[in-house]
Protein backbone atom coordinates (compact mmCIF):
# COMPACT_ATOMS: atom_id res chain seq x y z
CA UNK A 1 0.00 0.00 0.00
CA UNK A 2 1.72 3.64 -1.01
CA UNK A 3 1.27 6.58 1.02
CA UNK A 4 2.82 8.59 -2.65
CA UNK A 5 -0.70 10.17 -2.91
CA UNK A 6 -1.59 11.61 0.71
CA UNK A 7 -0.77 15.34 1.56
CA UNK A 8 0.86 15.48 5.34
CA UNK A 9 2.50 18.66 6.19
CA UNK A 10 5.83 19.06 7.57
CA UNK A 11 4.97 17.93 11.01
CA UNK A 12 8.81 19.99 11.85
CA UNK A 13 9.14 23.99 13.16
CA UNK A 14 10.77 26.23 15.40
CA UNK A 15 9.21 28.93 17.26
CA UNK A 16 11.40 32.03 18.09
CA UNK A 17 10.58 33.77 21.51
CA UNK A 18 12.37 36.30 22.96
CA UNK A 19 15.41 35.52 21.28
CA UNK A 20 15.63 32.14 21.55
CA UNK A 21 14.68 29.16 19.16
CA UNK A 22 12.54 26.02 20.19
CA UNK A 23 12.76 23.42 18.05
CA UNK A 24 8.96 21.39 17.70
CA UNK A 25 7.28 18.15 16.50
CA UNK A 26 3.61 18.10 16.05
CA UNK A 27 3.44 21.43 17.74
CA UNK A 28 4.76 20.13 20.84
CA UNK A 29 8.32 21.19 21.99
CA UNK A 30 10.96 18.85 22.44
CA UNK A 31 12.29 18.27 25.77
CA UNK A 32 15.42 17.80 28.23
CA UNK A 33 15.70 15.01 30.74
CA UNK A 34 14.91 17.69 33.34
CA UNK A 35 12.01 18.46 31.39
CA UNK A 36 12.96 21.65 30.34
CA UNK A 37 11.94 23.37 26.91
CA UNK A 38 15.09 22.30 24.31
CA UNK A 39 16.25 26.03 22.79
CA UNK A 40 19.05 26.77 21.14
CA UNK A 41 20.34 30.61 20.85
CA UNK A 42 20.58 30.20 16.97
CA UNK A 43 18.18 29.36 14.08
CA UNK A 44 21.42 27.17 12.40
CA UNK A 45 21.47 24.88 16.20
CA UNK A 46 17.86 24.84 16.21
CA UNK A 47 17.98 23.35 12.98
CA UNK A 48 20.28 20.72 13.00
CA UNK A 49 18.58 19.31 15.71
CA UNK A 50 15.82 19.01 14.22
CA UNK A 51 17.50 17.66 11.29
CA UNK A 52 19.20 14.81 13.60
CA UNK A 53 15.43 14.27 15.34
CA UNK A 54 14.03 13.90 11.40
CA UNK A 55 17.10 10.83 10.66
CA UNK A 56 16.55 9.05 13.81
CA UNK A 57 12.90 8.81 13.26
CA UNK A 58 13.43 7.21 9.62
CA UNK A 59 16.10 4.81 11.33
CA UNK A 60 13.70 3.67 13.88
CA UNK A 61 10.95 2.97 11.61
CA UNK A 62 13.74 1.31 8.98
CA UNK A 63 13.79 -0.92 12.02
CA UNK A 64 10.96 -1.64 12.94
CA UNK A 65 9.53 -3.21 9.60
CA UNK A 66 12.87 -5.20 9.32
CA UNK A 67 12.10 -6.74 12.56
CA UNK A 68 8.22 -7.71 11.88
CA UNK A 69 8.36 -7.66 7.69
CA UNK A 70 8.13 -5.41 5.02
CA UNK A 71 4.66 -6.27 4.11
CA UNK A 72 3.00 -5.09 7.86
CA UNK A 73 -0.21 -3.27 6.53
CA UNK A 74 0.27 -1.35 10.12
CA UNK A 75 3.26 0.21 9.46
CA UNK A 76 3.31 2.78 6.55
CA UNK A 77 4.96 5.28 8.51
CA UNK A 78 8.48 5.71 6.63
CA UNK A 79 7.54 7.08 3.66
CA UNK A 80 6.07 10.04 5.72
CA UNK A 81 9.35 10.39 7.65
CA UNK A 82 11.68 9.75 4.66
CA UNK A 83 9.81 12.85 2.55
CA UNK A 84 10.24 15.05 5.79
CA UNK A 85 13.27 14.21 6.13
CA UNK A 86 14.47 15.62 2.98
CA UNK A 87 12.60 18.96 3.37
CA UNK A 88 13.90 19.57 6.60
CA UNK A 89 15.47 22.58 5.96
CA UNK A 90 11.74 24.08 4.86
CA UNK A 91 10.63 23.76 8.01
CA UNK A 92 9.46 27.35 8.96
CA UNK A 93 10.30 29.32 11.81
CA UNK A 94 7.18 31.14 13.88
CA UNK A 95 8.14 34.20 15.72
CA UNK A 96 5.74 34.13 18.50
CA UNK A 97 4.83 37.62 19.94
CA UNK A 98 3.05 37.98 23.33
CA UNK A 99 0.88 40.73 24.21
CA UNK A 100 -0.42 42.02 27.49
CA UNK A 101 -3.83 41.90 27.38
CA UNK A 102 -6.84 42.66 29.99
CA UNK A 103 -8.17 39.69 32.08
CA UNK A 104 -12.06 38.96 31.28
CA UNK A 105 -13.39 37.11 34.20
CA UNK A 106 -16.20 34.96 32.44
CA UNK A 107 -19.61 34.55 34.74
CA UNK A 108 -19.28 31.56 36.71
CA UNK A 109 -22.11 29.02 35.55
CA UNK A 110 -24.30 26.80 37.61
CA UNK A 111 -23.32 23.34 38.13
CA UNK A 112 -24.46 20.22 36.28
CA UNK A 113 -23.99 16.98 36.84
CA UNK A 114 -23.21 15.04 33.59
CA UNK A 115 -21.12 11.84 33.91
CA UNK A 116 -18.90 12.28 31.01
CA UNK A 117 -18.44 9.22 28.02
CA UNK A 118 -15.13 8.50 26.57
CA UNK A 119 -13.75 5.49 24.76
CA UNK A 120 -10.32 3.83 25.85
CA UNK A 121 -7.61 1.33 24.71
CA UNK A 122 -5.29 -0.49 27.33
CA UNK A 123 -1.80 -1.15 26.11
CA UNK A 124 0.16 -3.83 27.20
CA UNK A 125 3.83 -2.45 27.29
CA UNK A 126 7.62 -3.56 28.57
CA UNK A 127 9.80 -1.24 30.81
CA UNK A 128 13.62 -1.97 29.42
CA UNK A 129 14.15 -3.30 32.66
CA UNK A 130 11.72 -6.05 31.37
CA UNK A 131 9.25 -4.99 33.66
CA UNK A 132 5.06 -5.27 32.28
CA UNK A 133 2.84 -2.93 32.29
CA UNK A 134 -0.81 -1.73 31.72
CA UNK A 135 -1.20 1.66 30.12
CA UNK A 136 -4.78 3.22 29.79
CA UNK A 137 -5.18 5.92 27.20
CA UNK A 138 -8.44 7.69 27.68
CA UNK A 139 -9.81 9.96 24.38
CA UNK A 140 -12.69 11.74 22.69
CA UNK A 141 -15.68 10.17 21.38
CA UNK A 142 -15.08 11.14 17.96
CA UNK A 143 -11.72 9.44 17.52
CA UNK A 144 -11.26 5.86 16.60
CA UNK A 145 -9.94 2.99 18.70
CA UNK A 146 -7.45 1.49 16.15
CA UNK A 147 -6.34 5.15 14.92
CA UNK A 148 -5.59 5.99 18.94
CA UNK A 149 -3.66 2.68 19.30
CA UNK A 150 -0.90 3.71 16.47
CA UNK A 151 -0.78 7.17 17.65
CA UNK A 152 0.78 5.05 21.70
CA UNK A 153 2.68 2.61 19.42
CA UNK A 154 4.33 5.78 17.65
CA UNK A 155 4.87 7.27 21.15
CA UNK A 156 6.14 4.27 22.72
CA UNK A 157 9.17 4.21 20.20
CA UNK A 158 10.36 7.32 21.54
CA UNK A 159 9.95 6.33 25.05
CA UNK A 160 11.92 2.87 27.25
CA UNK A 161 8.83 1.04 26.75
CA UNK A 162 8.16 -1.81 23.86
CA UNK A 163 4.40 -2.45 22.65
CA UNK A 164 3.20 -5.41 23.16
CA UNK A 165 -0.58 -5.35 22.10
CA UNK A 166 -3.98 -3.78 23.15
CA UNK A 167 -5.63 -5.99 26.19
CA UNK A 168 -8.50 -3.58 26.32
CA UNK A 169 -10.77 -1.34 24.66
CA UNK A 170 -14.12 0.10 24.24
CA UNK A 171 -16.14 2.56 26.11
CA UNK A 172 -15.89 4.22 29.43
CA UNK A 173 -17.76 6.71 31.97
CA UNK A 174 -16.19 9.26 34.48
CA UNK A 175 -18.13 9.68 37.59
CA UNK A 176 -17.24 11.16 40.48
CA UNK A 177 -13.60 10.53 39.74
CA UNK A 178 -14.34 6.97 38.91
CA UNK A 179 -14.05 5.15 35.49
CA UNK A 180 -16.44 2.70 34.57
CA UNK A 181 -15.37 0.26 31.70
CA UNK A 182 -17.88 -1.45 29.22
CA UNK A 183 -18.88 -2.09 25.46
CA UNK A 184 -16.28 -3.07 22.83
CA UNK A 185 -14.10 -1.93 20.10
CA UNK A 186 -15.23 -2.91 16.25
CA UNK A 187 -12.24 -1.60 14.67
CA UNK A 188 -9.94 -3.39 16.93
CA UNK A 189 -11.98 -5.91 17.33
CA UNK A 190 -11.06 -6.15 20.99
CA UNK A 191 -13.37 -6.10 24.24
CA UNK A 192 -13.47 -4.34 27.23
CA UNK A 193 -12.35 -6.29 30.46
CA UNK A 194 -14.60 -4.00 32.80
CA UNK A 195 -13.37 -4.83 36.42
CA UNK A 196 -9.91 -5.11 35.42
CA UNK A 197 -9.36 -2.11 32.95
CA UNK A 198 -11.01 0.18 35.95
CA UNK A 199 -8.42 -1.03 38.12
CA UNK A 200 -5.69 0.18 35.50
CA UNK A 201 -6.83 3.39 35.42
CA UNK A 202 -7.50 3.14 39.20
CA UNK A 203 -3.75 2.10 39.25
CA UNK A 204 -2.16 4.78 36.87
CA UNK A 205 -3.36 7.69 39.50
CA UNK A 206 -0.62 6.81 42.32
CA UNK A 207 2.97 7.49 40.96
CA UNK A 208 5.06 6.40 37.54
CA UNK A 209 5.54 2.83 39.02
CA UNK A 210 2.16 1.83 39.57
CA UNK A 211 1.24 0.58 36.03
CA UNK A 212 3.72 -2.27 36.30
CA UNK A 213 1.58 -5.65 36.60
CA UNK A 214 4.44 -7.54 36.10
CA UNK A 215 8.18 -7.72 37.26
């Protein structure tokens, strides 16, 4: 399947504040192990770093379909990252310009109780300390279950943790700070688990630890 005829724009820019350049992805900035903003006092640095990001995304995915086959009708990422890779250097820069501006306190409205509906995948994942664990990715109605479980599987490749596959999905409730799993996913194909994908989100809210089920 070719990818030759779909229109993605460069997902690659740098925003220029106050002197300094911040290289992004996706509009979201890149980040240090401290979790600091990455800058870089020049538009030339900013650059070739995201120039170095761009290569070792079409390595990783080079990777990944030698490891599990060329012909993975999941995978059709590198294309994409090969064609950004060579117009890195058109990646635009976006001078951001902050203005003061008068703070409009908005009436306060009336509560209303309305237990909010969401759908949600579990991932299975492993730590590199080969460590299990249950992730639970919560999103918007409108979305769809298999599209949500490549968007983790592309973030998981940037992260210690190796996907392992989806344990469960469908439909979910918030009330009261409480998540209530049910229904199924058709385009996954998967079910939900109830009980047990309540306790992973249950399990999720304590610290970074807590979503290892096993060691």
């Amino acid at each position: 399947m070719s990818t030759s005829n779909i229109n993605l724009e460069m997902p690659y820019r740098i925003l220029l504040k106050d002197g300094k350049y911040f290289p992004q992805m996706f509009n979201n900035y890149y980040r240090s192990p401290r979790h600091d903003q990455t800058r870089y006092d020049t538009e030339a640095d900013a650059r070739k770093f995201i120039a170095k990001q761009a290569a070792y995304r079409v390595e990783i995915q080079k990777q990944y379909l030698k490891k599990h086959g060329q012909h993975d009708p999941k995978n059709l990422y590198v294309e994409y990252e090969e064609k950004w890779l060579r117009n890195i250097d058109k990646a635009e820069v976006i001078e951001i310009v902050e203005e003061s501006a008068p703070v409009i306190e908005e009436p306060k409205k009336p509560y209303r109780y309305n237990p909010m509906q969401m759908k949600y995948i579990v991932i299975k994942s492993e730590d590199r300390n080969g460590r299990v664990h249950e992730l639970p990715v919560m999103f918007p109605y409108v979305l769809v279950h298999k599209e949500m479980k490549e968007c983790v599987w592309r973030a998981l490749m940037e992260s210690d943790h190796r996907f392992i596959e989806v344990v469960g999905a469908g439909f979910c409730t918030v009330e009261n700070n409480v998540v209530k799993c049910y229904g199924e996913s058709e385009s996954l194909g998967i079910s939900s688990r109830g009980k047990l994908d309540t306790q992973a989100f249950d399990r999720c809210e304590r610290s970074e630890t807590s979503t290892i089920v096993e060691k």
